[in-house]
Protein backbone atom coordinates (compact mmCIF):
# COMPACT_ATOMS: atom_id res chain seq x y z
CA UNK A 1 -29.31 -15.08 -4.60
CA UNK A 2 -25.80 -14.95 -4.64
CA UNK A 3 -23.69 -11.59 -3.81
CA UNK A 4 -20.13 -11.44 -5.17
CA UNK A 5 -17.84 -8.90 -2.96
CA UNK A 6 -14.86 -7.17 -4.30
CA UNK A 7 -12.50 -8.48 -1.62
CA UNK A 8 -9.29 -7.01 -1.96
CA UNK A 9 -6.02 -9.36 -1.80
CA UNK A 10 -3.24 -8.56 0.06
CA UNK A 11 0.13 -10.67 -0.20
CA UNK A 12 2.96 -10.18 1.29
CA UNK A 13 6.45 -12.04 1.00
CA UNK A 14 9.90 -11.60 1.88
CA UNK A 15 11.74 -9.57 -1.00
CA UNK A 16 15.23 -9.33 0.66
CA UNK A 17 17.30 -9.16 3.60
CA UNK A 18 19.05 -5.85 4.22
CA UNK A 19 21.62 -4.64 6.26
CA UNK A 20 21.62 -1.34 8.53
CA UNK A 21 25.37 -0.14 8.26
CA UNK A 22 27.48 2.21 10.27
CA UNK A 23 25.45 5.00 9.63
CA UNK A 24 21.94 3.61 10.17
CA UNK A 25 21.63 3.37 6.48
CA UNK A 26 19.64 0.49 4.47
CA UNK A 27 19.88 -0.29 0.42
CA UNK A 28 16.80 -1.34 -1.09
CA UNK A 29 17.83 -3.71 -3.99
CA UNK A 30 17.04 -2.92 -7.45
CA UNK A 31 14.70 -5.74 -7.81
CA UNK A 32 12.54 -4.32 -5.18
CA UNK A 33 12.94 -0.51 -6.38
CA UNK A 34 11.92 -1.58 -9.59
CA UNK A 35 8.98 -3.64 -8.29
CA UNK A 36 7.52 -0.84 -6.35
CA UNK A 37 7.92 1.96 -8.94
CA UNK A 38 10.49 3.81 -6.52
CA UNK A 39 12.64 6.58 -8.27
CA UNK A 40 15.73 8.30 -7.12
CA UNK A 41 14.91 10.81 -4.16
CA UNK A 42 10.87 9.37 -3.79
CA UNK A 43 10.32 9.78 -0.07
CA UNK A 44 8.53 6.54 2.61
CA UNK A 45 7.30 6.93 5.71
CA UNK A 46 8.54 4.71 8.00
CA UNK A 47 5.65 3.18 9.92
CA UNK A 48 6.07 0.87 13.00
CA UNK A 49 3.71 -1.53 14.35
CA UNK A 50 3.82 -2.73 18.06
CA UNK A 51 2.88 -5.46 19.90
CA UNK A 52 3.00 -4.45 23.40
CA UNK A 53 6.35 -1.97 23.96
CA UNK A 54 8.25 -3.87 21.57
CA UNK A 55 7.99 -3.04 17.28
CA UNK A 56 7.01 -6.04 15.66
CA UNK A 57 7.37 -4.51 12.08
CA UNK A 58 8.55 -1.50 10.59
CA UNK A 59 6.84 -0.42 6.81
CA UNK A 60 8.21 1.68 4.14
CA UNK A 61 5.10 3.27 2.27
CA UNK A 62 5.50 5.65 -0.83
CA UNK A 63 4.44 9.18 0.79
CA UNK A 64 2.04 9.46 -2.30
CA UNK A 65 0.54 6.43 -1.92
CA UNK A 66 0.32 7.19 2.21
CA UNK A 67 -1.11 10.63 0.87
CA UNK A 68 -3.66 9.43 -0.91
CA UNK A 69 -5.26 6.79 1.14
CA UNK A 70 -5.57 9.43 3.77
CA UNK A 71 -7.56 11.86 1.49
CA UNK A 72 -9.50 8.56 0.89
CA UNK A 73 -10.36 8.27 4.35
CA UNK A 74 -10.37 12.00 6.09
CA UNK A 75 -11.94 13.49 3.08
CA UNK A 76 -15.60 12.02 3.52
CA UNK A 77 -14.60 12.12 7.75
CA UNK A 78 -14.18 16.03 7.15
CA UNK A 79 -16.72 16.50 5.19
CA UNK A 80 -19.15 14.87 7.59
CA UNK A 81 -17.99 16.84 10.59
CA UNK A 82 -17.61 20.11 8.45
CA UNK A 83 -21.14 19.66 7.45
CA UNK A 84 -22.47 18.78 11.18
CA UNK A 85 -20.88 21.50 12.54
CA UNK A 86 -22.63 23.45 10.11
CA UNK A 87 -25.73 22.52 11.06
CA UNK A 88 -25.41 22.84 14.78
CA UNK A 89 -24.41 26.54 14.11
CA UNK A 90 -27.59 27.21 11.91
């Protein structure tokens, strides 16, 4: 019997090169706005990954879409714990 898995794909790719000027400022070109459905005054976390004490990579995730994958995740975690503690109590 054979079993298909929804396995999700995840691509990445180099959209631009950017610049950090004087100010510590970056421009995100239009092409790449566009692409990720960013509007004027949208907010990103900024999200660093290390390897060892150095960051290898810093991300720029939409806060709603940051937002959302967390309720995702925490909201069956709470839930679980919420209704454990619960039970311990009765």
């Amino acid at each position: 019997m054979c079993h298909k898995h929804h396995v999700p794909v995840h691509r990445q790719a180099i959209e631009a090169v950017v610049s950090i000027d004087e100010r510590g400022q970056i421009v995100l070109p239009k092409e790449v706005r566009e692409k990720a459905g960013l509007k004027p005054r949208d907010k990103l976390a900024v999200v660093t990954h290390m390897h060892g004490d150095e960051v290898a990579f810093i991300m720029l995730i939409p806060v709603e879409r940051l937002a959302e994958s967390l309720r995702r995740f925490l909201g069956p975690l709470l839930r679980e714990i919420l209704g454990q503690e619960g039970q311990e109590e009765g």
